[in-house]
Protein backbone atom coordinates (compact mmCIF):
# COMPACT_ATOMS: atom_id res chain seq x y z
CA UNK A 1 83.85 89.00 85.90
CA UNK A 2 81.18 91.82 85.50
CA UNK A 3 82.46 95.56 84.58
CA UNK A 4 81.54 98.80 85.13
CA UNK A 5 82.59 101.95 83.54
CA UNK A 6 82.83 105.66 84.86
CA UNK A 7 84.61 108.12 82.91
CA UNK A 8 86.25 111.25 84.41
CA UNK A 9 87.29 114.10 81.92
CA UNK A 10 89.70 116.57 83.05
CA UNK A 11 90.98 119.52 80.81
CA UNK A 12 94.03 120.86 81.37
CA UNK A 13 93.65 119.94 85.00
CA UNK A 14 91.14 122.67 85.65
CA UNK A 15 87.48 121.91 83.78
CA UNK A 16 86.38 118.07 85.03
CA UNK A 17 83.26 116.59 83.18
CA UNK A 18 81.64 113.49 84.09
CA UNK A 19 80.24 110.58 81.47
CA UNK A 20 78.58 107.49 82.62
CA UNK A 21 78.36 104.21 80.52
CA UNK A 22 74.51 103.32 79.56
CA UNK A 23 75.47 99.75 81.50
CA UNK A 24 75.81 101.37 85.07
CA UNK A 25 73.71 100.43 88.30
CA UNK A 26 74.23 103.50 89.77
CA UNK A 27 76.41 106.78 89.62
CA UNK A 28 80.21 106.77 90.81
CA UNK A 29 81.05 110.70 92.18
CA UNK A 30 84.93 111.05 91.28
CA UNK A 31 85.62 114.62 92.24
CA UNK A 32 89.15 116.47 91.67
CA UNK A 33 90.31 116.68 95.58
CA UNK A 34 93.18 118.43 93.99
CA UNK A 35 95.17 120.11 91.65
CA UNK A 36 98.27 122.35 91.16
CA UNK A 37 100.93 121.72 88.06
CA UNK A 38 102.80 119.39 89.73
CA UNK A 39 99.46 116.72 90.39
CA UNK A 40 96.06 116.18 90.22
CA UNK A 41 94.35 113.63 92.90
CA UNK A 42 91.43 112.25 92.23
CA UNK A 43 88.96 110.94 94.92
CA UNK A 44 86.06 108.59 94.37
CA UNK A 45 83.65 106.77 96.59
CA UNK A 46 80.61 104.29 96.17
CA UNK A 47 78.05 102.41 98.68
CA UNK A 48 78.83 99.32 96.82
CA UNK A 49 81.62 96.76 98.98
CA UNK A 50 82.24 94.75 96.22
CA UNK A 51 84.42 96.27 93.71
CA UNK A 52 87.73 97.57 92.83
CA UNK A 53 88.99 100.21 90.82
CA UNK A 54 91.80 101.25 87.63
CA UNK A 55 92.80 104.79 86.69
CA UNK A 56 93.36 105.16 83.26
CA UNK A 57 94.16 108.02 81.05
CA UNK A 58 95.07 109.86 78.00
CA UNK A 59 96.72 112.80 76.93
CA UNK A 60 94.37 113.66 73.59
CA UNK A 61 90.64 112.71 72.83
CA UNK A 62 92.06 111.75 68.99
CA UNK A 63 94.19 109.09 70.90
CA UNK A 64 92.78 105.18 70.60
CA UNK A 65 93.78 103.69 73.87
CA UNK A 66 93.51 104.65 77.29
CA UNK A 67 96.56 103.86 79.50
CA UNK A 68 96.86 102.49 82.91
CA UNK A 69 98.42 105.45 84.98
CA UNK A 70 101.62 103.92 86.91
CA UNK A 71 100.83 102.57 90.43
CA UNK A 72 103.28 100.71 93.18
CA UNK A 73 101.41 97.53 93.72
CA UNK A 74 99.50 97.29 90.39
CA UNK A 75 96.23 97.55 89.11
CA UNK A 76 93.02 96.91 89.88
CA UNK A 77 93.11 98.10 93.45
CA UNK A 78 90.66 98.57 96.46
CA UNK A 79 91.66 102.49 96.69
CA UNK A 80 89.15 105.46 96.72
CA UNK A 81 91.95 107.85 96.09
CA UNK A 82 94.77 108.47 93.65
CA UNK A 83 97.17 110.96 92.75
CA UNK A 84 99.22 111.06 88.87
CA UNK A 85 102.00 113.02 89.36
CA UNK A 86 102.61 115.27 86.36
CA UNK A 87 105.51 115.75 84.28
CA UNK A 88 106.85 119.16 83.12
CA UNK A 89 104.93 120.32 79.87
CA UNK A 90 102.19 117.99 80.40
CA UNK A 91 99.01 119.73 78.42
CA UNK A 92 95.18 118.56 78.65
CA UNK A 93 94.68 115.31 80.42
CA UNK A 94 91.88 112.76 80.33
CA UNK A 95 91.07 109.90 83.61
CA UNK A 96 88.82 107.59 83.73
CA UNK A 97 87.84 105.65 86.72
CA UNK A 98 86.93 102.04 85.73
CA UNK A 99 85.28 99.61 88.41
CA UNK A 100 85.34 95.77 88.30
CA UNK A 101 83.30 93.27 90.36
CA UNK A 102 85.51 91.54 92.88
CA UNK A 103 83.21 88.77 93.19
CA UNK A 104 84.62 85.52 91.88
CA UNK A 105 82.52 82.17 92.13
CA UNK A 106 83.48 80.94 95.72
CA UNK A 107 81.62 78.27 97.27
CA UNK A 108 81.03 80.37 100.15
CA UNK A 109 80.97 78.23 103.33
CA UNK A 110 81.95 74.84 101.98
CA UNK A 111 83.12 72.69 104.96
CA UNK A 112 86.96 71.77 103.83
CA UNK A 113 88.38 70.26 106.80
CA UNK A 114 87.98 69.44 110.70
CA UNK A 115 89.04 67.73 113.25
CA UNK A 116 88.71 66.75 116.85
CA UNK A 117 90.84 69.05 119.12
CA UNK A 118 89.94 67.89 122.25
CA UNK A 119 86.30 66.06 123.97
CA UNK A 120 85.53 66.84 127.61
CA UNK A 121 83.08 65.59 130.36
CA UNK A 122 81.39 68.23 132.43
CA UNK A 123 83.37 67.38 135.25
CA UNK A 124 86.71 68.34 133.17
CA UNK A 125 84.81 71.14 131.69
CA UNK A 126 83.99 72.56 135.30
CA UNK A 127 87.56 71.78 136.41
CA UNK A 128 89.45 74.04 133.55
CA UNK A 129 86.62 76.98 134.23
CA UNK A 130 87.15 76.54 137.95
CA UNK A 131 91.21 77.32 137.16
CA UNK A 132 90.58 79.63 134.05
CA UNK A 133 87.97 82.15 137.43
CA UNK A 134 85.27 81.34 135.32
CA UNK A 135 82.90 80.43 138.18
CA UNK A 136 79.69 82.26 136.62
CA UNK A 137 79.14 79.03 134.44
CA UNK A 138 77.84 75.50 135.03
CA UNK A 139 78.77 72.50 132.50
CA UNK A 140 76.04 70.38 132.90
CA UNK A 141 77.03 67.81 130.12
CA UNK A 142 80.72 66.75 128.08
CA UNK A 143 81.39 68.20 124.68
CA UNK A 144 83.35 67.69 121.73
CA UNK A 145 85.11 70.05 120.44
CA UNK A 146 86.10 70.48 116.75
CA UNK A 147 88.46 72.99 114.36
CA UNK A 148 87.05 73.62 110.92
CA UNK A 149 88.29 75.41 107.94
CA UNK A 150 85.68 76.72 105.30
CA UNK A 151 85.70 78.52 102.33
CA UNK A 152 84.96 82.04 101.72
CA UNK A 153 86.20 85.31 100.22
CA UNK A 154 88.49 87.90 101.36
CA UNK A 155 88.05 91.70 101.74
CA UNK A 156 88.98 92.12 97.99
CA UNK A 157 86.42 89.39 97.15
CA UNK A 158 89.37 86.95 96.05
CA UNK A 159 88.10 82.98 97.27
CA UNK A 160 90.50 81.95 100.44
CA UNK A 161 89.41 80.48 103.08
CA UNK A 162 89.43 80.70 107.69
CA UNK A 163 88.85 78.67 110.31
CA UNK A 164 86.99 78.48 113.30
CA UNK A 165 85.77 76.44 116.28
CA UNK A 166 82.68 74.48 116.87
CA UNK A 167 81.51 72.48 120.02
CA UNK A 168 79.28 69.97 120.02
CA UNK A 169 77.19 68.54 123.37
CA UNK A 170 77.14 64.85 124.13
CA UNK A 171 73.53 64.30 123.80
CA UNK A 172 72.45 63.96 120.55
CA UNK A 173 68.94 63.18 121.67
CA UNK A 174 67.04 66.65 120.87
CA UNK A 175 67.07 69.20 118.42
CA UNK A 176 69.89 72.10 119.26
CA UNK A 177 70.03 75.97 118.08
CA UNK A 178 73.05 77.19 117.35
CA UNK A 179 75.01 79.88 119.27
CA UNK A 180 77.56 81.95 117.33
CA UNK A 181 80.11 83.89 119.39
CA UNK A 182 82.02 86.34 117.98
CA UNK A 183 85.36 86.85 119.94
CA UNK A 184 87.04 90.23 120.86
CA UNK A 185 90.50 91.81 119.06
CA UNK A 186 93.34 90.04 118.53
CA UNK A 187 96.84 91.03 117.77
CA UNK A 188 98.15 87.03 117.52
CA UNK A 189 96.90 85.09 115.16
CA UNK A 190 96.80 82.05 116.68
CA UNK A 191 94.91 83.52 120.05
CA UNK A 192 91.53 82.47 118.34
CA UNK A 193 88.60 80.18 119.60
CA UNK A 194 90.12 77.26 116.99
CA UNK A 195 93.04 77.24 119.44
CA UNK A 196 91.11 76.02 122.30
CA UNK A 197 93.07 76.40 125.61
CA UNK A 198 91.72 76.74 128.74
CA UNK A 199 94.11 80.02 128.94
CA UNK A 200 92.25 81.86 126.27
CA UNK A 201 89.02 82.97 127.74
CA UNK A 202 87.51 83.62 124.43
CA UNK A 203 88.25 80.24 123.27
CA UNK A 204 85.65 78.28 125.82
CA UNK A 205 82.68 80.29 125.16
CA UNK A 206 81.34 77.93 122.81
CA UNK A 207 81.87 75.08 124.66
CA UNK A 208 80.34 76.75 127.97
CA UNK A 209 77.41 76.49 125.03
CA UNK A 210 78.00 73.08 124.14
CA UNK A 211 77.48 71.48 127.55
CA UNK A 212 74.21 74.10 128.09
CA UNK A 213 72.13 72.45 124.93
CA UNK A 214 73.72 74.55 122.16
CA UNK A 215 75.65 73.68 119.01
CA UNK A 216 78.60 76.09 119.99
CA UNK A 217 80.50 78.35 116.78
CA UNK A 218 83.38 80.92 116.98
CA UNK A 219 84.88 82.18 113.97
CA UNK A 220 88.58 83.27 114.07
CA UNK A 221 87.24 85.70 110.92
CA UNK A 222 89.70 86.41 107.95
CA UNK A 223 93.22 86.94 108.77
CA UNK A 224 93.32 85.21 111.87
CA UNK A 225 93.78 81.53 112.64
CA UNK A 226 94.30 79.64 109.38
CA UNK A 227 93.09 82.49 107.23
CA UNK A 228 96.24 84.42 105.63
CA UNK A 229 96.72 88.08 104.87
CA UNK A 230 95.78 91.16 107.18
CA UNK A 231 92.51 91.09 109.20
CA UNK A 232 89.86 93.19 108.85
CA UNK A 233 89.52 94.97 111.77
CA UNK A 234 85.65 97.03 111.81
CA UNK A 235 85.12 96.06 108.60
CA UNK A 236 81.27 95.37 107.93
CA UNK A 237 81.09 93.18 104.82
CA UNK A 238 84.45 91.26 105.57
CA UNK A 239 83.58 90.94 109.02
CA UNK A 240 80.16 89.32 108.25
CA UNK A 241 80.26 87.43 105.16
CA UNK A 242 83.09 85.27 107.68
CA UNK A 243 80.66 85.06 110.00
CA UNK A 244 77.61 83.96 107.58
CA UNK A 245 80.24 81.16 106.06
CA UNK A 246 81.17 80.02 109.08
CA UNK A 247 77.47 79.18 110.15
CA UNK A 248 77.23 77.61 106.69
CA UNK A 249 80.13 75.29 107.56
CA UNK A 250 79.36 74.48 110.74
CA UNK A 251 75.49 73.52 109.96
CA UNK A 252 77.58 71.41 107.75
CA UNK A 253 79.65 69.77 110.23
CA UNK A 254 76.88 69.24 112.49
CA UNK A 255 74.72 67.51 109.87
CA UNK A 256 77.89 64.96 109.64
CA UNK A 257 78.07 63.94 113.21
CA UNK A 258 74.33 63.55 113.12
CA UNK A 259 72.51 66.25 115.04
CA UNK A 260 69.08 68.06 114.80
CA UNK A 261 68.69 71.53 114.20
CA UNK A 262 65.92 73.40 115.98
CA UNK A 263 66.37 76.01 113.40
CA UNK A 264 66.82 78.44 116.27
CA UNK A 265 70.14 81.07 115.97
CA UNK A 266 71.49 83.57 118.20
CA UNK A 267 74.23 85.70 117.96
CA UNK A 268 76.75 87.58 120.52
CA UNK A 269 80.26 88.65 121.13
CA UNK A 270 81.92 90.86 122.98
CA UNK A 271 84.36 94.32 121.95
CA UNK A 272 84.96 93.60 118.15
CA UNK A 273 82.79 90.84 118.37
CA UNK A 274 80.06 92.89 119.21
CA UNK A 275 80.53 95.06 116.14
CA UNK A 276 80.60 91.69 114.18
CA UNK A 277 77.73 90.72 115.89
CA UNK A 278 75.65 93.51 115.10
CA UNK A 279 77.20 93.43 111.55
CA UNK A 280 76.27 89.49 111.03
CA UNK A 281 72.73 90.12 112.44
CA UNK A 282 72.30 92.98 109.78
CA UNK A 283 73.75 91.06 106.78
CA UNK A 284 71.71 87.79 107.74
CA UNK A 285 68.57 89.79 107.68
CA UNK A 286 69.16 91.72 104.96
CA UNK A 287 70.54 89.13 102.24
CA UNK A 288 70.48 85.78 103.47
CA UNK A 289 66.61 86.14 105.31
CA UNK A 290 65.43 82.34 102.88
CA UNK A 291 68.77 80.57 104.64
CA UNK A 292 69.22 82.02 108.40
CA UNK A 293 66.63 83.54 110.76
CA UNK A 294 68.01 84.73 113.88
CA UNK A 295 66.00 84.55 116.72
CA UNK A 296 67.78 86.92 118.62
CA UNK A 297 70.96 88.58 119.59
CA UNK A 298 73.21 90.24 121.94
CA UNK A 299 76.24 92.63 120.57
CA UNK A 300 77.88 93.74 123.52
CA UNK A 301 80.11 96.69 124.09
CA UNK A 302 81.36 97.28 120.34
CA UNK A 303 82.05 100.19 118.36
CA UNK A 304 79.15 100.44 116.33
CA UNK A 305 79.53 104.32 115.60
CA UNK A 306 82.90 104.05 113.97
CA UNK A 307 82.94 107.57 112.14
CA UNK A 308 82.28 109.13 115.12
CA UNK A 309 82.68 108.02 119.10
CA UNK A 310 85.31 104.80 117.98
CA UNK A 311 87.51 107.66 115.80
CA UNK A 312 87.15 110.25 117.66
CA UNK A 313 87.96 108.01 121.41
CA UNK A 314 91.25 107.06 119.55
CA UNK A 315 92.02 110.76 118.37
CA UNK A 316 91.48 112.06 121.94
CA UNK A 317 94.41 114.00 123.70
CA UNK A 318 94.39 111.26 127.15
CA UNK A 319 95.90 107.82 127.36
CA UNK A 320 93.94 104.51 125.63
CA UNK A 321 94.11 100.96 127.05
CA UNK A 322 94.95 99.61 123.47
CA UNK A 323 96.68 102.09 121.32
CA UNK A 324 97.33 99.81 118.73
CA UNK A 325 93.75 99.78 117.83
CA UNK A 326 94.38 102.86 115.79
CA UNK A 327 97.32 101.39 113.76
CA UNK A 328 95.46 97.93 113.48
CA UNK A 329 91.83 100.45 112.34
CA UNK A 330 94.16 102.39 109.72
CA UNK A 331 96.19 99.30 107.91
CA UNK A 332 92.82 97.47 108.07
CA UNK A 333 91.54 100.61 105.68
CA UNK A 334 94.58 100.82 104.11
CA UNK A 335 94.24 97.37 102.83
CA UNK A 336 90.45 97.55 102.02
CA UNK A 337 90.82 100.73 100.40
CA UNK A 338 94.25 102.11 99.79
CA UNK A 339 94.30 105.33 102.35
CA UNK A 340 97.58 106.41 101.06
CA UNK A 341 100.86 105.91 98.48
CA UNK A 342 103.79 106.43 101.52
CA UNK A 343 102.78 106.46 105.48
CA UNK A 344 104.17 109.39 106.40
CA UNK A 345 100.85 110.85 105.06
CA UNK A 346 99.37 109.38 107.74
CA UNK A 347 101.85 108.37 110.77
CA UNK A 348 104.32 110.50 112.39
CA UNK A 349 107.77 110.97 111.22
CA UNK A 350 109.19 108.51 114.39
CA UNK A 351 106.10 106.21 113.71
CA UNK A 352 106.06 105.99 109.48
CA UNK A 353 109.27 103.79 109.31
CA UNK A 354 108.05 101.04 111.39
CA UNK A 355 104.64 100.77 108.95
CA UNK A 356 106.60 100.84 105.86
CA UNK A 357 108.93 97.95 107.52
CA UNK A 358 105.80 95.94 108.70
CA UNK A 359 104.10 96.77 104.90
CA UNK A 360 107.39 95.61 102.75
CA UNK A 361 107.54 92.76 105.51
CA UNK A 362 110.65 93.60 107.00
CA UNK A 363 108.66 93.23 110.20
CA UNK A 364 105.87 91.66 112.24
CA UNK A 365 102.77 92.53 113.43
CA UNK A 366 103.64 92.02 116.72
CA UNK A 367 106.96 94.25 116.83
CA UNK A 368 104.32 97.24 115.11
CA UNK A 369 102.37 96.97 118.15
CA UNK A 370 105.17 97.16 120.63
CA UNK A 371 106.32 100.03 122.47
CA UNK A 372 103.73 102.24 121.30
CA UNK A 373 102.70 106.06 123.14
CA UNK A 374 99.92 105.64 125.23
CA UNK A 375 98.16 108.53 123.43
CA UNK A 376 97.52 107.31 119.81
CA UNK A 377 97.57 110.48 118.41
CA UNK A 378 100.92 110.86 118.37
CA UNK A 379 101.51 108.05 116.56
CA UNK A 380 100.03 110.39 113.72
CA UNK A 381 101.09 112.95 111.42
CA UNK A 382 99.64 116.62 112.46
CA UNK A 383 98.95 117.60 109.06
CA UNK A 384 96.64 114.15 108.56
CA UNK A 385 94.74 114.88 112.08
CA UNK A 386 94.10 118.44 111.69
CA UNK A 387 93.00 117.70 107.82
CA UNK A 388 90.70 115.03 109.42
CA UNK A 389 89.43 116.91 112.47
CA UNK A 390 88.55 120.06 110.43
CA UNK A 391 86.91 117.90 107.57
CA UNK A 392 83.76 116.01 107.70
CA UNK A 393 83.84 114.97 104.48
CA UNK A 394 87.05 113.67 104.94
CA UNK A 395 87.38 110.37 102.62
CA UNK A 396 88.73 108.72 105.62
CA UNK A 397 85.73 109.78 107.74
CA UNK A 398 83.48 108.81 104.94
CA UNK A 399 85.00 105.55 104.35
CA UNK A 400 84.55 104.76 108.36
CA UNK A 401 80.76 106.33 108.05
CA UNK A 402 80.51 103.68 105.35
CA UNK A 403 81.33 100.78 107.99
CA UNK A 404 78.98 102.47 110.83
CA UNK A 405 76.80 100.67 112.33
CA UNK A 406 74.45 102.15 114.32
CA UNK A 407 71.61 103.05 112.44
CA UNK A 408 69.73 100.16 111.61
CA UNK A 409 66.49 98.15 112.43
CA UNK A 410 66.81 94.65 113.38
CA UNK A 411 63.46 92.49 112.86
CA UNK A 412 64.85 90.04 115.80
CA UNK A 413 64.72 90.90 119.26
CA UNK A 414 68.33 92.54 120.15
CA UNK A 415 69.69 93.21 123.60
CA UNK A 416 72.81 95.53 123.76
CA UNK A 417 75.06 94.75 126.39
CA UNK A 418 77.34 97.50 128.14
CA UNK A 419 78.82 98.52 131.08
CA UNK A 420 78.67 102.32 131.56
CA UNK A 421 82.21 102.48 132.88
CA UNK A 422 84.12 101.38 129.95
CA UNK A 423 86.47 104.07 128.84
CA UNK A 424 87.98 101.23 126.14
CA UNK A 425 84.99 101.25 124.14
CA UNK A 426 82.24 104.02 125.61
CA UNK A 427 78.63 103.13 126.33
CA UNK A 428 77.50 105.95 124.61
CA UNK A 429 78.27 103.40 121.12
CA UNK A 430 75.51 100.83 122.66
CA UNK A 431 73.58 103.82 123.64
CA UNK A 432 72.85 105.80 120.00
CA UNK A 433 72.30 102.17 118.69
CA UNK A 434 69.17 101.73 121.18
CA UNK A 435 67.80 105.13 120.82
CA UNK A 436 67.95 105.06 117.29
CA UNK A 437 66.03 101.54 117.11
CA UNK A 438 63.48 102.75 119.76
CA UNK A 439 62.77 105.73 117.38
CA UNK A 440 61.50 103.78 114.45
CA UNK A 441 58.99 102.03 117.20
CA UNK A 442 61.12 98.74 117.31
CA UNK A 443 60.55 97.29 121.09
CA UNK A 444 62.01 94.03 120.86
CA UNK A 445 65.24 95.98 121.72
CA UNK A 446 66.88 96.12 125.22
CA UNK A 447 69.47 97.96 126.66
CA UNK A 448 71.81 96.28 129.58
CA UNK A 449 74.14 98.12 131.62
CA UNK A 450 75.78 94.99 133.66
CA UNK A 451 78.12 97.43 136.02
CA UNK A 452 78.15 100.96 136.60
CA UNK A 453 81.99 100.57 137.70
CA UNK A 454 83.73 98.03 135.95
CA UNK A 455 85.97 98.86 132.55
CA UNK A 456 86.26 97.13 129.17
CA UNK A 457 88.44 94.07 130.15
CA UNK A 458 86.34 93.52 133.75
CA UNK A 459 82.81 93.36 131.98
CA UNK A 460 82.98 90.52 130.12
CA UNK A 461 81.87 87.71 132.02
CA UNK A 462 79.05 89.37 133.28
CA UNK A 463 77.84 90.30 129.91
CA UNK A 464 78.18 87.00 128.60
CA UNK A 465 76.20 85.83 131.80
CA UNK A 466 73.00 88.55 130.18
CA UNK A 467 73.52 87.04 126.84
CA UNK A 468 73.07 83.70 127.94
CA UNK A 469 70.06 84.67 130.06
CA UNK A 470 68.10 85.85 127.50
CA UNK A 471 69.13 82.62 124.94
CA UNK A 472 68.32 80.43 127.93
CA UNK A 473 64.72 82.06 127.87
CA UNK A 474 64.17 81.57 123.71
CA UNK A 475 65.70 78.61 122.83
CA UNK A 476 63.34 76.10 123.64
């Protein structure tokens, strides 16, 4: 495991002086966010994804050893904040914030398991879409359809693995590109494309795939499916390095049951999978480019501008179709980064018991997201939302800035897909996305608006029916 060191000096709570080791990449800014007798809190952030931190200190500079300040839940953690609570007569004291790789050698999308879940002929296929009011798509030949596990690593960088869903065509006779979709949120774990059921929507996409000349792939992504802990919900790097694994273990699979890659990829999804669309698109261009060139993709109505329209949709004063997305955004931080020590910092008074419950595991994640206000803010504390609001350099703001994506510049053609009327997740996300890529003189870059009327949950099918268009056209 590779180390870093940053050293913070603070005397008698009121000078700070910084010292960086002559090992260091590049410069961690821990600033005191504050101080009184009682505490000092220190805040820190980085660019990097991949590392977690330690607070150490001591009381003298003639002292030999640094000590691990006391923290609920242990050292080292994925926090960017921290507050030492002071005794009475404390003098001078001394941090420093140390930083360790999380990376540990994971044989990042190794196929472990699969198996057949269930093999249709196009005339079954067409039956259960026919049932499911799916009538948009034709099956024109039977698939198989497997459920794979793979290994990968976590949002602390810890080796675990998840699980997915890939569907495979009956004719093995040509080569096939592969289709990744990348499904929408979840609250239950087990409503994920490795499930397949003709009652989960989300779960036939691939297969609709399958039987049109594609090698078919949806990821459940961490914490969903077979993969344990929390999931990551609008997290870049977790979000895409299951997605990037995933493709790794179904090329895999597919190389098994004996079919020919075209080398062709596309991407898509819709809501959340649109983000991880974008996200995966980004990360395979950017750091896998020798392994995985996609040919194109089609993100479609996610919330790419996270520090801004996503947060500030959520922190409105009217009524949201999901409220539990802002519970399911902040424990999804909270667990990436450690947002705060109790959650009364952050939720309401009525609201804070219920996360503590769910967070010792006294509860479920399914009784959290019961019963909830249709406004979200008042599931939140008004000290924490006028401290946010009135802050741009809020570390929560900065830590969702961090997992933006909508400034970027794809080198594969991208269509956005969005309908204008969705209130759920607003076009204007799709939107600053395309205007920003048509600024740095990028054409290959389209911008769909399938209905001018229809909301979040009633534009799906029709943007999957773009998506497909324009794969239809390229794969070949």
């Amino acid at each position: 495991m590779t180390f870093k060191h940053y050293i913070l000096a603070l005397i008698v709570c009121f000078i700070c002086k910084f010292f960086s080791s002559p090992l260091q990449a590049q410069i961690l800014s821990v600033k005191i966010q504050t101080q009184d007798h009682q505490a000092v809190k220190l805040n820190w952030l980085d660019s990097d994804s991949s590392f977690t931190y330690a607070v150490e200190y001591r009381d003298s500079l003639e002292e030999d050893d640094w000590k691990l300040l006391p923290r609920t839940g242990g050292w080292p953690a994925r926090i960017f904040t921290f507050e030492d609570t002071l005794k009475e007569g404390t003098g001078s004291r001394f941090y420093r914030v140390i930083a360790s790789s999380m990376t540990q050698d994971a044989d990042r999308g190794k196929l472990i398991s699969w198996e057949l879940v269930d093999e249709l002929s196009a005339f079954q296929l067409n039956f259960g879409l026919a049932l499911s009011g799916i009538d948009s798509f034709i099956a024109e030949q039977g698939v198989k359809i497997y459920k794979l596990t793979y290994e990968t690593i976590d949002v602390h960088g810890r080796v675990t693995i998840a699980s997915g869903q890939v569907a495979f065509p009956e004719n093995k006779n040509q080569a096939l590109p592969l289709a990744s979709y990348q499904h929408g949120t979840v609250i239950n774990t087990e409503e994920v494309p490795s499930r397949f059921s003709f009652s989960n929507q989300e779960s036939i996409v691939a297969p609709i795939m399958a039987s049109n000349g594609y090698i078919g792939i949806a990821p459940d992504y961490l914490g969903l499916g077979d993969s344990s802990g929390l999931h990551p919900f609008i997290l870049a790097k977790p979000t895409a390095t299951s997605v990037v694994d995933m493709t790794r273990a179904a090329k895999s699979l597919a190389q098994k049951e004996d079919y020919i890659l075209s080398g062709k990829l596309f991407l898509f999804g819709y809501s959340e999978g649109g983000y991880a669309t974008m996200v995966t698109h980004r990360e395979m261009e950017r750091h896998h480019a020798g392994e995985f060139s996609v040919t194109a993709s089609a993100p479609m109505a996610g919330p790419y501008n996270v520090s801004g329209i996503l947060i500030d949709t959520m922190l409105g004063d009217r009524s949201y179709s999901n409220p539990f997305h802002l519970t399911y955004l902040i424990l999804s931080y909270h667990d990436a980064y450690g947002l705060f020590e109790n959650a009364s910092e952050i939720f309401s008074k009525n609201y804070s018991p219920r996360v503590e419950d769910y967070l010792s595991g006294v509860s479920s994640f399914e009784s959290l997201s019961s019963g909830l206000p249709k406004i979200p803010l008042q599931m939140l504390n008004p000290d924490f939302v006028e401290e946010f609001s009135g802050n741009p350099t809020h570390s929560f703001r900065l830590l969702l800035q961090q997992n933006d994506i909508s400034q970027w510049a794809p080198q594969a053609p991208i269509r956005l897909i969005h309908c204008s009327g969705d209130f759920t997740i607003p076009f204007e996300n799709s939107q600053l996305v395309f205007n920003h890529i048509k600024k740095m003189g990028i054409d290959q870059v389209e911008l769909i608006n399938p209905s001018t009327t229809g909301d979040h949950s009633q534009c799906i099918l029709p943007s999957l029916g773009r998506a497909k268009e324009l794969f239809d056209a390229m794969k070949e």
